[in-house]
N, C-alpha and C. Protein backbone atom coordinates (compact mmCIF):
# COMPACT_ATOMS: atom_id res chain seq x y z
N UNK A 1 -2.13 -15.75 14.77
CA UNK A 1 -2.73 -14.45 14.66
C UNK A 1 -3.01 -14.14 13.19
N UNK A 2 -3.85 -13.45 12.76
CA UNK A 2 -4.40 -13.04 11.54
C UNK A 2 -4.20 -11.62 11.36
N UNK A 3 -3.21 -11.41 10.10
CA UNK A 3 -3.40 -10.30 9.57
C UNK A 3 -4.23 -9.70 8.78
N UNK A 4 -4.15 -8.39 8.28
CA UNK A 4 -4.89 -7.63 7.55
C UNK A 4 -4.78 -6.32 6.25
N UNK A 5 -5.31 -6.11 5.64
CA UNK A 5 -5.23 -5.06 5.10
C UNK A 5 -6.75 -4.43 4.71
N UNK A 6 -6.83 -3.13 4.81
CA UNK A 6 -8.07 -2.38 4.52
C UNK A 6 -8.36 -2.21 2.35
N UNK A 7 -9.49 -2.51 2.46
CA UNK A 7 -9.76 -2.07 0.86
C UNK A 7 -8.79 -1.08 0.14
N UNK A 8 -8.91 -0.20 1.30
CA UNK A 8 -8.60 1.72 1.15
C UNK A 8 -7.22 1.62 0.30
N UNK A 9 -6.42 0.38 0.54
CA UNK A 9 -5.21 0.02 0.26
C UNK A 9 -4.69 -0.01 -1.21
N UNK A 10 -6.85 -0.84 -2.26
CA UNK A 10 -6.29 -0.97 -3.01
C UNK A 10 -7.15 -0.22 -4.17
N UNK A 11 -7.12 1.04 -3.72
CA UNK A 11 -8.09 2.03 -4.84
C UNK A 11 -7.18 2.12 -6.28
N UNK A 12 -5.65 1.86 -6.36
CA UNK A 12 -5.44 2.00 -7.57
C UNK A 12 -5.19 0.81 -8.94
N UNK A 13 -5.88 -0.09 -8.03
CA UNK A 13 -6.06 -1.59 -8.73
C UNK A 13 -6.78 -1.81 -10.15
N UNK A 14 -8.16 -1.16 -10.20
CA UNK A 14 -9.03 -1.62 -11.15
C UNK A 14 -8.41 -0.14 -12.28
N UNK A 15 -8.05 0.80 -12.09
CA UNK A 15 -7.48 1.73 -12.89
C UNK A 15 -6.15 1.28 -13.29
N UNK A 16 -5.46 0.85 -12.66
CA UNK A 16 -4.57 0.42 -13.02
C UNK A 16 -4.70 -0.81 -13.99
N UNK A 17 -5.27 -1.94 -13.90
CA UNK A 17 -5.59 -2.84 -14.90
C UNK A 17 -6.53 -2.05 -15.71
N UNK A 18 -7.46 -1.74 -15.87
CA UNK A 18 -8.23 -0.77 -17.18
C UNK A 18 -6.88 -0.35 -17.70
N UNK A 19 -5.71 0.32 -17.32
CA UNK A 19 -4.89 0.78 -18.00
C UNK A 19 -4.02 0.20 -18.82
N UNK A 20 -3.71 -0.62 -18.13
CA UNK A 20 -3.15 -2.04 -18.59
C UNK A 20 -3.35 -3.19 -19.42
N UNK A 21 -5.10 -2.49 -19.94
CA UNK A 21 -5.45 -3.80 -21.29
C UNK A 21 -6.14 -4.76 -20.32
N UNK A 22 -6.39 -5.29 -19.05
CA UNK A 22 -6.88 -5.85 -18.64
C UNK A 22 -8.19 -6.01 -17.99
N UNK A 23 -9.15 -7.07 -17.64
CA UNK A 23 -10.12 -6.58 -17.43
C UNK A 23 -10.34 -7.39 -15.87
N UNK A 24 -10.41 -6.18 -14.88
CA UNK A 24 -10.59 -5.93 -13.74
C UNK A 24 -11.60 -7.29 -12.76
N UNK A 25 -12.97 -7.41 -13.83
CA UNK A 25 -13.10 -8.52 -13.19
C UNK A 25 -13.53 -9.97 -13.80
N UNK A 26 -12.50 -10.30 -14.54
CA UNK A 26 -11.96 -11.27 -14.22
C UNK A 26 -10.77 -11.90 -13.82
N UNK A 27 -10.10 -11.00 -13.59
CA UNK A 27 -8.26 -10.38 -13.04
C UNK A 27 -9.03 -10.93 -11.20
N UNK A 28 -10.10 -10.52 -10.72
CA UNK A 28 -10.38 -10.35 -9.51
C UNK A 28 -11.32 -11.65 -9.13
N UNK A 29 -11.96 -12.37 -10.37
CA UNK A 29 -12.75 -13.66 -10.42
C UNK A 29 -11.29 -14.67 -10.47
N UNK A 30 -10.54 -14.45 -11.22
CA UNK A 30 -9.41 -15.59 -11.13
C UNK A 30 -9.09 -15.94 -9.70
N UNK A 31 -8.70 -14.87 -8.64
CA UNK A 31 -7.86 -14.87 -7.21
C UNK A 31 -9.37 -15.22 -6.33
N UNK A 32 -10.43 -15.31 -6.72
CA UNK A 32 -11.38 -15.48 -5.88
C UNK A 32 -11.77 -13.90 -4.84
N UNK A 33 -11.50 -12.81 -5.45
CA UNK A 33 -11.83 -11.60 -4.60
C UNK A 33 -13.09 -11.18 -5.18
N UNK A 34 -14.21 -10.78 -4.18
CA UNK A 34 -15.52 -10.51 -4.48
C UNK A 34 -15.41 -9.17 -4.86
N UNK A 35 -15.58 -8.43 -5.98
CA UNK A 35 -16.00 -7.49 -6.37
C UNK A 35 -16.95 -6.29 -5.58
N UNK A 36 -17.41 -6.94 -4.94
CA UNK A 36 -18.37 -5.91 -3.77
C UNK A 36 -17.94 -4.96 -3.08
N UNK A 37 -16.34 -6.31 -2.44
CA UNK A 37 -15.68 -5.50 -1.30
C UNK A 37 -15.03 -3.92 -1.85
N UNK A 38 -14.97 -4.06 -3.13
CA UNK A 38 -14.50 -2.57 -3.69
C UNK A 38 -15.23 -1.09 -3.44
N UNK A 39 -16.56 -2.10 -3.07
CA UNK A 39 -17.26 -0.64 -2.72
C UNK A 39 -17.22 -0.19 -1.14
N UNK A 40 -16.74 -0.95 -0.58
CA UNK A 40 -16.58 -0.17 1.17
C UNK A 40 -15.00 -0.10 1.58
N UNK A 41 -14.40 0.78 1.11
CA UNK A 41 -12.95 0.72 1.44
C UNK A 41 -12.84 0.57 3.13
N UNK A 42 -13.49 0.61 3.93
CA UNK A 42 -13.19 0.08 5.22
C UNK A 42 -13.21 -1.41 5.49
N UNK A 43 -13.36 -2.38 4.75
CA UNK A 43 -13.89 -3.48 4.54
C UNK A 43 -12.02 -4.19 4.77
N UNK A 44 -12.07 -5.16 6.36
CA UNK A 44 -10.52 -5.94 6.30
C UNK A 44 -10.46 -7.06 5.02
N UNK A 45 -9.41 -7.32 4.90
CA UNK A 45 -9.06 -8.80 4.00
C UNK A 45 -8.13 -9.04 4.68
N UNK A 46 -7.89 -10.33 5.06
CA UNK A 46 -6.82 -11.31 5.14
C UNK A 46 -5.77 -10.85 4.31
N UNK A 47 -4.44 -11.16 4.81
CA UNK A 47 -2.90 -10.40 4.43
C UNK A 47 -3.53 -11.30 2.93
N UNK A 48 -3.27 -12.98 3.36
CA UNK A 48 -3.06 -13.72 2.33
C UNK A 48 -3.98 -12.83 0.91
N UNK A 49 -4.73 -13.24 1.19
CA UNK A 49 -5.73 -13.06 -0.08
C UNK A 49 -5.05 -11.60 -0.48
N UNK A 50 -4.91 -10.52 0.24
CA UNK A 50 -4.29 -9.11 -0.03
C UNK A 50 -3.31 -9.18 -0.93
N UNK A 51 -2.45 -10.22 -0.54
CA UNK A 51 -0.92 -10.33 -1.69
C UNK A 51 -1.41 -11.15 -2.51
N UNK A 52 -2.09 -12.13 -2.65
CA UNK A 52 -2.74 -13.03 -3.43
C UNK A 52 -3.14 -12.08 -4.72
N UNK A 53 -4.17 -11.33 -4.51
CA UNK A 53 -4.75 -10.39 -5.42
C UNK A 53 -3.66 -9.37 -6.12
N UNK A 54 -2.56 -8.45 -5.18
CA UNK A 54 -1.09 -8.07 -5.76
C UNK A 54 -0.57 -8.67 -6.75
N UNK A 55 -0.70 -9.84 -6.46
CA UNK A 55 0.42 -11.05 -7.30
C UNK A 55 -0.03 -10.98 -8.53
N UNK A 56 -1.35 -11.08 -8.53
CA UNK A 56 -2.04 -11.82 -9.60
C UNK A 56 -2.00 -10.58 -10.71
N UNK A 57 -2.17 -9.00 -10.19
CA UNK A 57 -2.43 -7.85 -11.05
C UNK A 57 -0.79 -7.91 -11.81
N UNK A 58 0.26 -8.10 -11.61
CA UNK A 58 1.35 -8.75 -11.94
C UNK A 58 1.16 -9.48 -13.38
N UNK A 59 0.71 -10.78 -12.80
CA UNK A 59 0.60 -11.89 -14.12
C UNK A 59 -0.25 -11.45 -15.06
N UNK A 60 -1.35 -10.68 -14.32
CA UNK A 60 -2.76 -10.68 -15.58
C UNK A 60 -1.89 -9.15 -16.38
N UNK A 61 -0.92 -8.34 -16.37
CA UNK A 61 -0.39 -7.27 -16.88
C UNK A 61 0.79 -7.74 -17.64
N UNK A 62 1.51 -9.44 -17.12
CA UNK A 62 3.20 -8.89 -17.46
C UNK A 62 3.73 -7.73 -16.94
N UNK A 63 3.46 -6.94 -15.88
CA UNK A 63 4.07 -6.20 -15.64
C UNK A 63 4.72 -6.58 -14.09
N UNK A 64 6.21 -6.74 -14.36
CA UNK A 64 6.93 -6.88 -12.95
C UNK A 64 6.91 -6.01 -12.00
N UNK A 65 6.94 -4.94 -12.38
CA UNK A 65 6.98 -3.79 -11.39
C UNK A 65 5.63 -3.12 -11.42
N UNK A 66 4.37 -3.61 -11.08
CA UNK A 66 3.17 -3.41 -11.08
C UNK A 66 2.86 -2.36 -9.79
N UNK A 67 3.85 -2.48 -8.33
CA UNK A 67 3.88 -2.96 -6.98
C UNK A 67 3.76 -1.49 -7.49
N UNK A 68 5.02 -0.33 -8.09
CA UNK A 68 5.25 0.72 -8.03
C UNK A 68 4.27 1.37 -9.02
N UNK A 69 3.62 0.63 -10.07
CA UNK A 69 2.90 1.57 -11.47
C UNK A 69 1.30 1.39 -10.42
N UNK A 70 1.34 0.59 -9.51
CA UNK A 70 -0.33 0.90 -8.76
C UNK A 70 0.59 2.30 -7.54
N UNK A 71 0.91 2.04 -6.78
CA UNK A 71 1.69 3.45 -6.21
C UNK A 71 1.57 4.50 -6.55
N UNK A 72 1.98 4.53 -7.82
CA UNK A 72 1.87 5.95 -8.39
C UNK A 72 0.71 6.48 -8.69
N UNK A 73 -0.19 5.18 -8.84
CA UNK A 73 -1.86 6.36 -9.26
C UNK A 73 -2.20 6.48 -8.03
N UNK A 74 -2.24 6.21 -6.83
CA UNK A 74 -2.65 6.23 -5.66
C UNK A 74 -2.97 7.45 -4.39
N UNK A 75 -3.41 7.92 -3.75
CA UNK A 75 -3.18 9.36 -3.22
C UNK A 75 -3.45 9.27 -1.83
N UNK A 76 -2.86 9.90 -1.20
CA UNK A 76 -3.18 9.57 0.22
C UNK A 76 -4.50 10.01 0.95
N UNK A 77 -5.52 10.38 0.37
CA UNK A 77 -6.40 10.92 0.27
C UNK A 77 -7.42 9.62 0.37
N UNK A 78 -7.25 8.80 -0.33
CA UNK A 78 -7.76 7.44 -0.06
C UNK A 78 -7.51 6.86 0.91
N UNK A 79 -6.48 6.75 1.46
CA UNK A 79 -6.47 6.08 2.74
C UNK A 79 -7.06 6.93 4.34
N UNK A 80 -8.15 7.81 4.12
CA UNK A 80 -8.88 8.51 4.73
C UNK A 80 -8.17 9.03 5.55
N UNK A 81 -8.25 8.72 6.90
CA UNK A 81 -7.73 9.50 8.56
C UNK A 81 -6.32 9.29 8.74
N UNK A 82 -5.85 8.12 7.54
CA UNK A 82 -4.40 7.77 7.79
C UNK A 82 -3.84 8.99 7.21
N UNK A 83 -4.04 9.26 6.19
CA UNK A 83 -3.62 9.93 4.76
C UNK A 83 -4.23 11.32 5.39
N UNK A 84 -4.88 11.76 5.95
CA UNK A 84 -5.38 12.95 6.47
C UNK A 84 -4.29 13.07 7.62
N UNK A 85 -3.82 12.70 8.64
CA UNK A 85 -3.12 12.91 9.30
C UNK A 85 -1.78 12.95 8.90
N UNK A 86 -1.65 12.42 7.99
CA UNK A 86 -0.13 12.65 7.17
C UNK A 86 0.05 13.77 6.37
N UNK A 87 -1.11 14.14 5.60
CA UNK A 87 -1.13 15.57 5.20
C UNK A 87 -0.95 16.76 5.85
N UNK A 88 -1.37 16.39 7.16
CA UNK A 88 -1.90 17.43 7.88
C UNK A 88 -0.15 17.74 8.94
N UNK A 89 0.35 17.14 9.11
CA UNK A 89 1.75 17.00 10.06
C UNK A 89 2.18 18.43 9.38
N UNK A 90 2.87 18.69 10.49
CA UNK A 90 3.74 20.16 9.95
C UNK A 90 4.72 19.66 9.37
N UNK A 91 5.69 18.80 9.95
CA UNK A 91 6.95 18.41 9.33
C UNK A 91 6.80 17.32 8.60
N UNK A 92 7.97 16.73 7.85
CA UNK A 92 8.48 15.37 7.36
C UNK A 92 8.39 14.82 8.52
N UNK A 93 9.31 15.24 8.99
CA UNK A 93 9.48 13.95 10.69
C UNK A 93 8.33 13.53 11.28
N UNK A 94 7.39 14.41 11.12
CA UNK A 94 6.22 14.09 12.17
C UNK A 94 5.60 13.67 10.93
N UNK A 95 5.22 13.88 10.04
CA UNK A 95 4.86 12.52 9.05
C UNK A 95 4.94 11.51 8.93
N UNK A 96 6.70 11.12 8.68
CA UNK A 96 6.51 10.12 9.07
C UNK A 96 6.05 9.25 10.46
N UNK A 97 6.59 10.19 11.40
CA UNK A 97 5.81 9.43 12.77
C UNK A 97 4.58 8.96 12.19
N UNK A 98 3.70 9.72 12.22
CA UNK A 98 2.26 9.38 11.87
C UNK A 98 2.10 8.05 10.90
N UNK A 99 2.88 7.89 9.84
CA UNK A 99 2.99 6.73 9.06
C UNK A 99 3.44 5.53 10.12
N UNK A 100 4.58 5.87 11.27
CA UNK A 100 4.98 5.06 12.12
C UNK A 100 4.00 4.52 12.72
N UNK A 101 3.41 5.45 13.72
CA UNK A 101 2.17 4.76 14.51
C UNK A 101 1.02 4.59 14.36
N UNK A 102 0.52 4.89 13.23
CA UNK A 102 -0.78 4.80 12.88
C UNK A 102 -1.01 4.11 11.38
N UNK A 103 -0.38 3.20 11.33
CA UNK A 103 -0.25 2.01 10.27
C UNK A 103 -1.45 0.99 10.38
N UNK A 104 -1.23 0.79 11.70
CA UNK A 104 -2.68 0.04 12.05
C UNK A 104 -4.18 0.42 11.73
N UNK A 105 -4.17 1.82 10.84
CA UNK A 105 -5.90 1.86 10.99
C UNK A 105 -6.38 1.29 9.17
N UNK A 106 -4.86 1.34 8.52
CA UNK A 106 -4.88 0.57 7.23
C UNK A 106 -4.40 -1.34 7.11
N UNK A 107 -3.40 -1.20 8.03
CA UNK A 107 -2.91 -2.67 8.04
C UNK A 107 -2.54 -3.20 9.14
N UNK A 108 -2.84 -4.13 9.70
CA UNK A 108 -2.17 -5.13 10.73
C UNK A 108 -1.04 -6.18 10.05
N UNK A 109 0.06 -6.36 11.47
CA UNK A 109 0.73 -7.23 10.81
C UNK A 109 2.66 -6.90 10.37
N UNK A 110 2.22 -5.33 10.45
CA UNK A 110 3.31 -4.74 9.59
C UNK A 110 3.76 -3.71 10.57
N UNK A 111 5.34 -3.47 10.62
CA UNK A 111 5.87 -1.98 11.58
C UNK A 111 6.63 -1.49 10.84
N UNK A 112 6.46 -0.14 10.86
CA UNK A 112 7.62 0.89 10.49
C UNK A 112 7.87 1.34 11.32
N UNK A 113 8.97 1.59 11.23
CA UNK A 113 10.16 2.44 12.06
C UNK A 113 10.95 3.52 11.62
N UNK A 114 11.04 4.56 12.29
CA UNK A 114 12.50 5.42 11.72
C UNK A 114 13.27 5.65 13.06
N UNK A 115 14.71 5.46 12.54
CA UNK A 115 15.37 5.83 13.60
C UNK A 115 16.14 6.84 12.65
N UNK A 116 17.01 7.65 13.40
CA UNK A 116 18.02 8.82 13.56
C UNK A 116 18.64 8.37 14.49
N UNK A 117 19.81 8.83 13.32
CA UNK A 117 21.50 9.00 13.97
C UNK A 117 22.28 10.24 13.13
N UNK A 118 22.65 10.76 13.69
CA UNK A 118 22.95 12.20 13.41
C UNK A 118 22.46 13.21 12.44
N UNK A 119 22.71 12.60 11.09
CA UNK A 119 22.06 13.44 9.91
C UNK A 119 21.38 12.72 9.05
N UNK A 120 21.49 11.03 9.60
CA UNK A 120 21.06 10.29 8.97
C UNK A 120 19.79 9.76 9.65
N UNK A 121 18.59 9.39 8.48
CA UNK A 121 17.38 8.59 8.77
C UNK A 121 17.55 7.61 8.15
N UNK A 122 17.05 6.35 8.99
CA UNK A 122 16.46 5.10 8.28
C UNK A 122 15.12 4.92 8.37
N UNK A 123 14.23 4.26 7.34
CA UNK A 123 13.21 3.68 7.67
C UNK A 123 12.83 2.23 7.09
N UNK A 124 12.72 1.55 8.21
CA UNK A 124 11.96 0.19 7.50
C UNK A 124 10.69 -0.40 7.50
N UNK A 125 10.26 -0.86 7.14
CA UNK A 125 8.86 -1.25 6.91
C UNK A 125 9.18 -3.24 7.07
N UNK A 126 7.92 -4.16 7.75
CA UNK A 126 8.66 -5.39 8.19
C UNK A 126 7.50 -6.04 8.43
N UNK A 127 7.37 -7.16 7.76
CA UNK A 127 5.76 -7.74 7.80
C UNK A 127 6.27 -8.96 9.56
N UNK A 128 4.91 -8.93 9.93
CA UNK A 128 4.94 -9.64 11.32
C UNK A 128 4.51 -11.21 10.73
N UNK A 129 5.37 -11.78 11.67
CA UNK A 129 4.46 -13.51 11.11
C UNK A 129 5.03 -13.75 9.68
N UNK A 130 4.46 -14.87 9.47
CA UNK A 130 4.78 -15.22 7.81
C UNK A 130 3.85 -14.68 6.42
N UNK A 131 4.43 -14.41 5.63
CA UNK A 131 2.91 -13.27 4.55
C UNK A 131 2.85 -14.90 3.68
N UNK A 132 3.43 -16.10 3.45
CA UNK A 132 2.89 -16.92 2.55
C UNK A 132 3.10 -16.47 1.09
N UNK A 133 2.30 -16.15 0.43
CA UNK A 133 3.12 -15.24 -0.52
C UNK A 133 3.82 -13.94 -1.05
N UNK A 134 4.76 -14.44 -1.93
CA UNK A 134 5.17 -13.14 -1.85
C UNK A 134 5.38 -11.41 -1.73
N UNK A 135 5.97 -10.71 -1.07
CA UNK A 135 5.27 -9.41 -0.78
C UNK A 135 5.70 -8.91 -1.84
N UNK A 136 6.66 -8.67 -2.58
CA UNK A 136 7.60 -8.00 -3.54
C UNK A 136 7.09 -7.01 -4.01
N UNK A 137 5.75 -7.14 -4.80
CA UNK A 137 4.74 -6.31 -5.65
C UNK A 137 4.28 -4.93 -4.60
N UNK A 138 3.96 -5.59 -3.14
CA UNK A 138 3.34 -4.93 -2.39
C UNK A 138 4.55 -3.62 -1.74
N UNK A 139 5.71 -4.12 -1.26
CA UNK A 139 6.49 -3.62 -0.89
C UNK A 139 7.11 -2.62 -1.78
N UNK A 140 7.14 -2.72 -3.07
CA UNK A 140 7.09 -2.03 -3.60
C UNK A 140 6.35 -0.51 -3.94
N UNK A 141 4.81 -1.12 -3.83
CA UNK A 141 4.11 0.06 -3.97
C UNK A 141 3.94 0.85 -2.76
N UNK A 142 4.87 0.43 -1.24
CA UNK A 142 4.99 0.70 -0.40
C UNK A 142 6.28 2.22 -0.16
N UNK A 143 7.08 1.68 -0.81
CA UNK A 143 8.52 2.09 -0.90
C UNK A 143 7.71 3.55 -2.08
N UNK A 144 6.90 3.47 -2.90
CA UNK A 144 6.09 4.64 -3.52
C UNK A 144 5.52 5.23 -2.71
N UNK A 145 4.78 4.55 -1.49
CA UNK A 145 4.61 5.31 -0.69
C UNK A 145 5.04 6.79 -0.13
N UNK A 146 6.00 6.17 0.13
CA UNK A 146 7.02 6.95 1.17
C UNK A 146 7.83 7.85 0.48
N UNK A 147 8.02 7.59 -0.83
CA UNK A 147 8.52 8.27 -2.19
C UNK A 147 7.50 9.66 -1.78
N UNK A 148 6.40 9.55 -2.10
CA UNK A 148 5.31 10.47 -2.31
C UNK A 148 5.44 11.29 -1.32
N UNK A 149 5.74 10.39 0.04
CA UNK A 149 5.82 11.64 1.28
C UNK A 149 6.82 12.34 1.06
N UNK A 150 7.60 11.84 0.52
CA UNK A 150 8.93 13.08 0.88
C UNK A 150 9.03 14.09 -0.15
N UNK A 151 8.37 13.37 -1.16
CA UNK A 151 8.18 14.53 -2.14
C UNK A 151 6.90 16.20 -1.77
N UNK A 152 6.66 15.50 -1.01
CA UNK A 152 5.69 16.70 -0.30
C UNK A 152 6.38 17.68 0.46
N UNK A 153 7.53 17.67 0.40
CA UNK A 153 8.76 18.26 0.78
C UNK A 153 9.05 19.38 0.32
N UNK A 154 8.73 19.10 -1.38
CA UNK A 154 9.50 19.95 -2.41
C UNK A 154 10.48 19.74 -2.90
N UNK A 155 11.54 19.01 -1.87
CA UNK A 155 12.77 18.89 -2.68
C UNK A 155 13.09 17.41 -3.38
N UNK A 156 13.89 17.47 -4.26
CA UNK A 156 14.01 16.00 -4.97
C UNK A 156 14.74 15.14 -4.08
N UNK A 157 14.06 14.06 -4.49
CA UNK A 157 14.63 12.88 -3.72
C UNK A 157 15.08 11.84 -4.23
């Protein structure tokens, strides 16, 4: 089976390298990613090539923790109907639901979950199949994700 990820995923890429001293495309000519696809954020990629391109914004920066400094410029606002329905939830809880089941209109491949047990939440996030290379970078800017939601809260987290 073939996974996926949507463009929409990676709007804070080429700002992020501009920021970084680097230059965007040839950061994106090295990994073999066509420059085009930047202009239709509905546009799938293959997981591989997805972390492929992660990896690489990494090396072309020196920056290890890239996963979280692309995260942070990022807004959920980009990820269109996903990010609209997450805004839009009355609660946290039902936020995250919405992050739960509707993961699929940004990525295949991948489940989150939250469970509850008394006062406590967990959530994990869990790639399906094998990702080939490493997620680290990605999972990261993932874990910002979810940072961001809860901060929509108000309270510190």
């Amino acid at each position: 089976m073939s996974y996926g990820h949507r463009v929409c995923e990676l709007g804070g890429v080429v700002p992020y390298l501009l920021a970084n001293g680097a230059r965007p495309g040839r950061v994106l000519k090295r990994v073999g990613f066509p420059t085009h696809l930047f202009l239709n954020p509905d546009t799938w990629i293959p997981r591989e090539v997805f972390l492929t391109l992660v990896n690489a914004l990494s090396s072309a920066t020196g920056d290890p923790h890239c996963g979280i400094h692309i995260g942070e410029m990022e807004s959920f606002v980009q990820f269109e109907a996903f990010g609209e329905a997450i805004l839009n939830a009355p609660t946290l809880r039902d936020a995250i639901g919405v992050a739960c089941r509707r993961t699929a209109l940004i990525q295949t491949g991948t489940e989150i979950r939250l469970s509850e047990n008394r006062r406590t939440a967990r959530l994990s996030y869990s790639f399906l199949g094998r990702t080939g290379e490493d997620p680290a970078q990605y999972i990261q800017g993932v874990l910002v994700f979810f940072q961001k939601l809860l901060a929509l809260t108000g309270q510190s987290v």
